[in-house]
Protein backbone atom coordinates (compact mmCIF):
# COMPACT_ATOMS: atom_id res chain seq x y z
CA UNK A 1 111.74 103.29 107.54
CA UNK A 2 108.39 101.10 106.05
CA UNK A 3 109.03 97.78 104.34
CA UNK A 4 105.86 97.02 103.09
CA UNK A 5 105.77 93.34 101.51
CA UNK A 6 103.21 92.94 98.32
CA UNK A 7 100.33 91.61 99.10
CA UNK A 8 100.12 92.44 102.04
CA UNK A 9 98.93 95.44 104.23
CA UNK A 10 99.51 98.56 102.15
CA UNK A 11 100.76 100.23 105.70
CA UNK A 12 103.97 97.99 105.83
CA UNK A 13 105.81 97.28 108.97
CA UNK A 14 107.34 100.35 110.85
CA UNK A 15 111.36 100.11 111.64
CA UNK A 16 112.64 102.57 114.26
CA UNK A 17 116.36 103.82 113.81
CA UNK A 18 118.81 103.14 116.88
CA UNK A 19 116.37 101.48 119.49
CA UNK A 20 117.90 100.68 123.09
CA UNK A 21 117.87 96.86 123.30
CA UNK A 22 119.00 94.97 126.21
CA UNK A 23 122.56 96.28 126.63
CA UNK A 24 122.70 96.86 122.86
CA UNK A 25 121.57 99.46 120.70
CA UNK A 26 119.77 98.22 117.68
CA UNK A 27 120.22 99.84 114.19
CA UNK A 28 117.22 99.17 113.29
CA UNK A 29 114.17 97.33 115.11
CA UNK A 30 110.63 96.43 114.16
CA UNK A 31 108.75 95.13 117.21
CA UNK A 32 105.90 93.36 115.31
CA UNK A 33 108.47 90.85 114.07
CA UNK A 34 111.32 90.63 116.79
CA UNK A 35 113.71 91.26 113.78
CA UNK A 36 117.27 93.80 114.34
CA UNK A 37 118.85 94.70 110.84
CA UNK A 38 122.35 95.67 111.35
CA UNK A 39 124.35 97.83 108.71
CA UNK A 40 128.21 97.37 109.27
CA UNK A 41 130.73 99.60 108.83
CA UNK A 42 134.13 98.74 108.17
CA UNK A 43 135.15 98.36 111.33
CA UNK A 44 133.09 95.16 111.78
CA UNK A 45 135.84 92.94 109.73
CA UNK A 46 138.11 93.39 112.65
CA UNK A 47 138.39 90.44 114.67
CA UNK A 48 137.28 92.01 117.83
CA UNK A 49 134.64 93.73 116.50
CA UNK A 50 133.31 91.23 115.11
CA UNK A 51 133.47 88.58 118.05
CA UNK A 52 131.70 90.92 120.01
CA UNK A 53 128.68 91.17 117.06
CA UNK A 54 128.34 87.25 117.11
CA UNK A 55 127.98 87.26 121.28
CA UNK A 56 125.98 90.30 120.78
CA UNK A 57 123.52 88.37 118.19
CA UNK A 58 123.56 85.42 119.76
CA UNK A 59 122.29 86.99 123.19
CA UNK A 60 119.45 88.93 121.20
CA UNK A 61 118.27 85.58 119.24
CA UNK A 62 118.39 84.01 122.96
CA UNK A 63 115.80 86.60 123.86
CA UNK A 64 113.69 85.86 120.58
CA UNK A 65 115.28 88.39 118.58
CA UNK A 66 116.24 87.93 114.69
CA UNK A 67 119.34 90.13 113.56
CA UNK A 68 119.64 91.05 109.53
CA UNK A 69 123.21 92.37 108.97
CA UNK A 70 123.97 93.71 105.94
CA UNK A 71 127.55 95.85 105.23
CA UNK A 72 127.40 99.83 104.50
CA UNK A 73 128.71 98.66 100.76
CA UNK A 74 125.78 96.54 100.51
CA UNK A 75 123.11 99.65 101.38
CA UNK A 76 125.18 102.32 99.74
CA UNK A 77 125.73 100.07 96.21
CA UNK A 78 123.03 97.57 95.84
CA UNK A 79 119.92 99.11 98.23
CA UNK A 80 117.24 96.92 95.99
CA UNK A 81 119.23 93.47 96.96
CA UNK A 82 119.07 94.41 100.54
CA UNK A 83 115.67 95.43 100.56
CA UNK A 84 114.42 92.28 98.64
CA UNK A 85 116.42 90.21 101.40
CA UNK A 86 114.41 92.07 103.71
CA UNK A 87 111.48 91.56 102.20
CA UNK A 88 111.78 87.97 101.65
CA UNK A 89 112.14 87.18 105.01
CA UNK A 90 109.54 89.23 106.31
CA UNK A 91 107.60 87.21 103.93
CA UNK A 92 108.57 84.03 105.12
CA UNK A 93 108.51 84.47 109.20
CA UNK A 94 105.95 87.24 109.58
CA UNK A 95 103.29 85.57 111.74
CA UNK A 96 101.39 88.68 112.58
CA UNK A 97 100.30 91.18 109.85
CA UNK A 98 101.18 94.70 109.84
CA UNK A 99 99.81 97.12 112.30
CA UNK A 100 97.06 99.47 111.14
CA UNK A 101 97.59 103.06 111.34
CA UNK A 102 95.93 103.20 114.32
CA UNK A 103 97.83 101.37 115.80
CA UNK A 104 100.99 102.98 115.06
CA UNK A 105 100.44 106.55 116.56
CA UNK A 106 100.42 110.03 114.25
CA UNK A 107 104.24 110.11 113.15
CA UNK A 108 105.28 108.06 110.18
CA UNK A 109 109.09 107.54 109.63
C-alpha cells in the first residue's frame, strides 16, 4: 500500500502489511514515518481486547512509534475518510520526504 500526499513526492510513502514489531505484529507499518495503522475487527470492543491494544500502543509510542487505528467498518464503508485521515497526518508530522525509488528496492506493493 502507497499513500502518496499532494504535493509531494509523486512516489508516496511505502506501507508494508503485517510487519513484526517488538512483540507485536503491526498491520500496517511505514518506516520513514514511525507510524502503525491498525484496522480493528470486532473483536477489539471487548474489554480485554481492547486493554491489551492501549498497553500495546502505548509501549510502541514509548519506542517512537505512532499507531492509526481505524475499525474494519470504517475501511470497508467509508475507505476515502480513512485515507484522508491518513493523509492528513502524514501531512502534518512527516519530517522526512518520501523515499525515491531507489531507495525502495524493485517490488512495489
Amino acid at each position: 500500500m502507497e499513500i502518496c500526499v499532494e504535493g509531494k513526492d509523486d512516489e508516496g510513502y511505502q506501507f508494508r502489511r503485517q510487519r513484526p514489531l517488538l512483540n507485536y505484529i503491526a498491520d500496517f507499518m511505514c518506516k520513514e514515518l514511525n507510524l502503525i495503522i491498525e484496522v480493528d475487527g470486532i473483536t477489539h470492543t471487548y474489554e480485554e481486547v481492547s486493554l491489551n491494544d492501549e498497553k500495546r500502543t502505548l509501549e510502541l509510542e514509548k519506542h517512537g512509534f505512532r499507531v492509526l487505528r481505524y475499525t474494519d467498518e470504517e475501511v470497508l464503508q467509508q475507505i476515502d475518510r480513512v485515507y484522508n485521515s491518513i493523509a492528513s497526518w502524514i501531512e502534518k508530522n512527516a519530517k522526512v520526504p518520501p523515499p525515491g525509488p531507489r531507495q525502495r528496492g524493485k517490488r512495489k506493493l
